[in-house]
C-alpha atoms as a PDB file:
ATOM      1  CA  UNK A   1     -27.855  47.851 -58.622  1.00  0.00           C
ATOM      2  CA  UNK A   2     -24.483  48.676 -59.937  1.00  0.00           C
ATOM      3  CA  UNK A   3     -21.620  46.240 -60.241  1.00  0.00           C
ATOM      4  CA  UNK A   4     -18.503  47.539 -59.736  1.00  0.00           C
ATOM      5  CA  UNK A   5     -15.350  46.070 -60.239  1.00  0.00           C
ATOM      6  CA  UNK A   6     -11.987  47.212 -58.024  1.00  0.00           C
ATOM      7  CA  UNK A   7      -8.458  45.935 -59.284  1.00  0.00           C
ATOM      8  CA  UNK A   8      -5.948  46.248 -56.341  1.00  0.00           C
ATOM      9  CA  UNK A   9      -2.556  46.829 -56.551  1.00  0.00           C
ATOM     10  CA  UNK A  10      -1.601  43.122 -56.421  1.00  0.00           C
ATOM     11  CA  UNK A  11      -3.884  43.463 -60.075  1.00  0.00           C
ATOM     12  CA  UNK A  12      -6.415  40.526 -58.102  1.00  0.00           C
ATOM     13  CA  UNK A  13     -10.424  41.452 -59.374  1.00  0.00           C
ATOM     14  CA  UNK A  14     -12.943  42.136 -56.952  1.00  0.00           C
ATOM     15  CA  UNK A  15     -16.470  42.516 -57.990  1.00  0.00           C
ATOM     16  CA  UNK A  16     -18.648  43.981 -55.615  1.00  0.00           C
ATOM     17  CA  UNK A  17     -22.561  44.926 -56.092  1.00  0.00           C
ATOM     18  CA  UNK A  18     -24.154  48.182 -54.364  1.00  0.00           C
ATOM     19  CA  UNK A  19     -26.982  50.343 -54.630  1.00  0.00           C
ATOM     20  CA  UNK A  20     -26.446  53.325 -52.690  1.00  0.00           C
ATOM     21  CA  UNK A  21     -23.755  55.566 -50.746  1.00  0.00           C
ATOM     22  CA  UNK A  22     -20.170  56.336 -51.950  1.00  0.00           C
ATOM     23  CA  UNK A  23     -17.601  53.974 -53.990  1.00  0.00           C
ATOM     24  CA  UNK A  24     -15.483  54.195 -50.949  1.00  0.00           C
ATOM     25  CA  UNK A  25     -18.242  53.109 -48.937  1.00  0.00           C
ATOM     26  CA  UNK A  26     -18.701  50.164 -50.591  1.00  0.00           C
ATOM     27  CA  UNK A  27     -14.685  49.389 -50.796  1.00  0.00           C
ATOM     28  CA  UNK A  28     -13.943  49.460 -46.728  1.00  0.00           C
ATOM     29  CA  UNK A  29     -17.463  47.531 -45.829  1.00  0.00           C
ATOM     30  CA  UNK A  30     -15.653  44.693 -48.627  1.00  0.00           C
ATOM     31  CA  UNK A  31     -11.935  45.699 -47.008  1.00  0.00           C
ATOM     32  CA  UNK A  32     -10.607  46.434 -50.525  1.00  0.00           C
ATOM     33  CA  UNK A  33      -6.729  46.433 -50.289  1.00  0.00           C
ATOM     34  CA  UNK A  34      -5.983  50.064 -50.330  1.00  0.00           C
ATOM     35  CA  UNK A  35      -8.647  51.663 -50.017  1.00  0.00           C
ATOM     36  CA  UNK A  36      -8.585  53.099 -46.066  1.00  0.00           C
ATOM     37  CA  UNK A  37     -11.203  56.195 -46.376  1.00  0.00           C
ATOM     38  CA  UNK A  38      -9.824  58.024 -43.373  1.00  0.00           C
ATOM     39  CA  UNK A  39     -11.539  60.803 -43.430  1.00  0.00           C
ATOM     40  CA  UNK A  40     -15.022  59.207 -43.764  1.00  0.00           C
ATOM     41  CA  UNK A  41     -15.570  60.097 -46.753  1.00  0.00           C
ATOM     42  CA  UNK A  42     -14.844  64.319 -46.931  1.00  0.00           C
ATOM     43  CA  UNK A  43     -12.465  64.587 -49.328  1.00  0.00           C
ATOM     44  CA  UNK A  44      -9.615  65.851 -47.276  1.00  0.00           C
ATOM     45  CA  UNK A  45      -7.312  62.677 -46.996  1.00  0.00           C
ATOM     46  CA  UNK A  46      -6.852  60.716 -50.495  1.00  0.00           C
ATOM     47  CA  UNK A  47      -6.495  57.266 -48.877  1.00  0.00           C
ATOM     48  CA  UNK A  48      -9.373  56.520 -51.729  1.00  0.00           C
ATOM     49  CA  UNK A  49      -7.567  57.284 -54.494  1.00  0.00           C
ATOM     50  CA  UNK A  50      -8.517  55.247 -57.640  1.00  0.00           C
ATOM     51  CA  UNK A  51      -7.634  55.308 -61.880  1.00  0.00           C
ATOM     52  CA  UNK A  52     -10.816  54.991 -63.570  1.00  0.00           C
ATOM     53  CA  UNK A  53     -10.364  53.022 -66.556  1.00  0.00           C
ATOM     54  CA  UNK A  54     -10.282  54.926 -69.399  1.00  0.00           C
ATOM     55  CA  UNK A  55     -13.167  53.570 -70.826  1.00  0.00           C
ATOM     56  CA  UNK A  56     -15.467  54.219 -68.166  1.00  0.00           C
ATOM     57  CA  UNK A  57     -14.754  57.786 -67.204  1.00  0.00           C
ATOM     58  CA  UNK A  58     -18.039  58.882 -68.269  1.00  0.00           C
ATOM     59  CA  UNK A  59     -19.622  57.025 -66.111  1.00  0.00           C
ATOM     60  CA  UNK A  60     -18.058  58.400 -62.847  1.00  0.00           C
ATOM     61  CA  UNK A  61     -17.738  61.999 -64.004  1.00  0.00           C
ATOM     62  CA  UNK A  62     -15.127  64.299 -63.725  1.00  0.00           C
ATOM     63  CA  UNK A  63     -13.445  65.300 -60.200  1.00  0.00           C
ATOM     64  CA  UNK A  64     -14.501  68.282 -58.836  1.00  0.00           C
ATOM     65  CA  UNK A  65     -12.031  71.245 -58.315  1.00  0.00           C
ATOM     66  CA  UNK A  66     -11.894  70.527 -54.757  1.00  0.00           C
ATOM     67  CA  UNK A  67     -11.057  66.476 -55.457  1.00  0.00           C
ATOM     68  CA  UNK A  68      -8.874  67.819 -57.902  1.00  0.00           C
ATOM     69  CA  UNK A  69      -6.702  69.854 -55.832  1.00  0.00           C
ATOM     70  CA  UNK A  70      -6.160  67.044 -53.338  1.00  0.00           C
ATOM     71  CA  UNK A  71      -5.585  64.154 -55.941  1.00  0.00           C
ATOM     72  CA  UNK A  72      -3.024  66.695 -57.372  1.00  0.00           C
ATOM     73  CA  UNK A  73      -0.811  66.524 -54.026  1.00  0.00           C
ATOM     74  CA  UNK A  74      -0.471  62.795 -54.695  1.00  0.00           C
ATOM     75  CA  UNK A  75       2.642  61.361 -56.170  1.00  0.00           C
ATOM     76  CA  UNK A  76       0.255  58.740 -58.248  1.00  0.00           C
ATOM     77  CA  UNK A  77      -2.144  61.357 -59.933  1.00  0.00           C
ATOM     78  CA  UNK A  78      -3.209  60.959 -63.428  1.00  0.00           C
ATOM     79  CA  UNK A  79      -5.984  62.373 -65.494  1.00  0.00           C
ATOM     80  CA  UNK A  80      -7.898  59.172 -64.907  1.00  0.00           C
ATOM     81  CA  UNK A  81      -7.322  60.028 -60.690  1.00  0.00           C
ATOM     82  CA  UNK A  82     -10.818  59.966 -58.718  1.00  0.00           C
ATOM     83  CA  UNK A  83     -11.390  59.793 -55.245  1.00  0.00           C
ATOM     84  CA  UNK A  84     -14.044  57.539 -54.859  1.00  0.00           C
ATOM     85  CA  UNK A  85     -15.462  58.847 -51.541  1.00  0.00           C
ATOM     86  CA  UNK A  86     -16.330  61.385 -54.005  1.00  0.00           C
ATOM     87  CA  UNK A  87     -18.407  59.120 -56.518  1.00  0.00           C
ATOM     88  CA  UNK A  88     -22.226  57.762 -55.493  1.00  0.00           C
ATOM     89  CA  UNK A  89     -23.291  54.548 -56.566  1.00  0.00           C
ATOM     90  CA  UNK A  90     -25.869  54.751 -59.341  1.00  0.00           C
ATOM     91  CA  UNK A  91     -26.716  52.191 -61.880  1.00  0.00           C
ATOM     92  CA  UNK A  92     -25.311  54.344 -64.649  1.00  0.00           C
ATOM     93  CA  UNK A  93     -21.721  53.106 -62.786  1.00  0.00           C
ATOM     94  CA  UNK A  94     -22.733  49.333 -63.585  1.00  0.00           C
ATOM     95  CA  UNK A  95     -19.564  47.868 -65.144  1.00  0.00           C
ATOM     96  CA  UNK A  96     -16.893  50.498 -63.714  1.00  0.00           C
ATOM     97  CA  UNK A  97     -13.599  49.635 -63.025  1.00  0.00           C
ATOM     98  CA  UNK A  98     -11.406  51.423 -60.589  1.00  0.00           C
ATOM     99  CA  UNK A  99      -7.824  50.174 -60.375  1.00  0.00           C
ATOM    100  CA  UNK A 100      -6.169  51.017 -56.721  1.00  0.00           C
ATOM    101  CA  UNK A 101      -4.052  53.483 -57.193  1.00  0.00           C
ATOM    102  CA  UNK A 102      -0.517  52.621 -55.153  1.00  0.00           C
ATOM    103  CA  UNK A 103      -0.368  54.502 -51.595  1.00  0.00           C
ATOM    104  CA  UNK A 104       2.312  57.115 -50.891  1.00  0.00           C
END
């Protein structure tokens, strides 16, 4: 079990625990603010778009080129940018915190 911890744009902590699927996942079945996951999850919309806290980016990884190229069309990209549709729930993400990155 991993517990993650999502900071919205209002900066308000949410703490959510999960075992399995995506980080996105996990965010709409909790209705995180900001975090819509239109596409289901395929890594063609961005409406997932987190910051990984410095500190943690190990944990998640780094973005694929594909992720890459679509966080890169977003006005709020940064080198700490993830979708999390694109990041699986694992116990080695126990402690992660993803702030919300601000929609377009």
């Amino acid at each position: 079990m991993a517990k993650i911890t999502f900071i919205t744009t209002e900066n308000k902590s949410i703490i959510l625990e999960g075992t399995t699927g995506s980080l996105m996942q996990l965010a709409v079945d909790n209705s995180i603010p900001g975090i819509d996951g239109d596409c289901g999850g395929v890594c063609s919309c961005a409406t997932c778009h987190v910051h990984v806290h410095p500190e943690h980016v190990e944990k998640t990884g780094e973005a694929s080129e594909i992720e890459t190229d679509m966080l890169e069309l977003n006005d709020h990209y940064n080198e700490y940018s993830r979708l999390c549709c694109q990041i699986e729930i694992n116990e080695k993400l126990n402690g992660v915190v993803l702030q919300v990155a601000e929609s377009e």
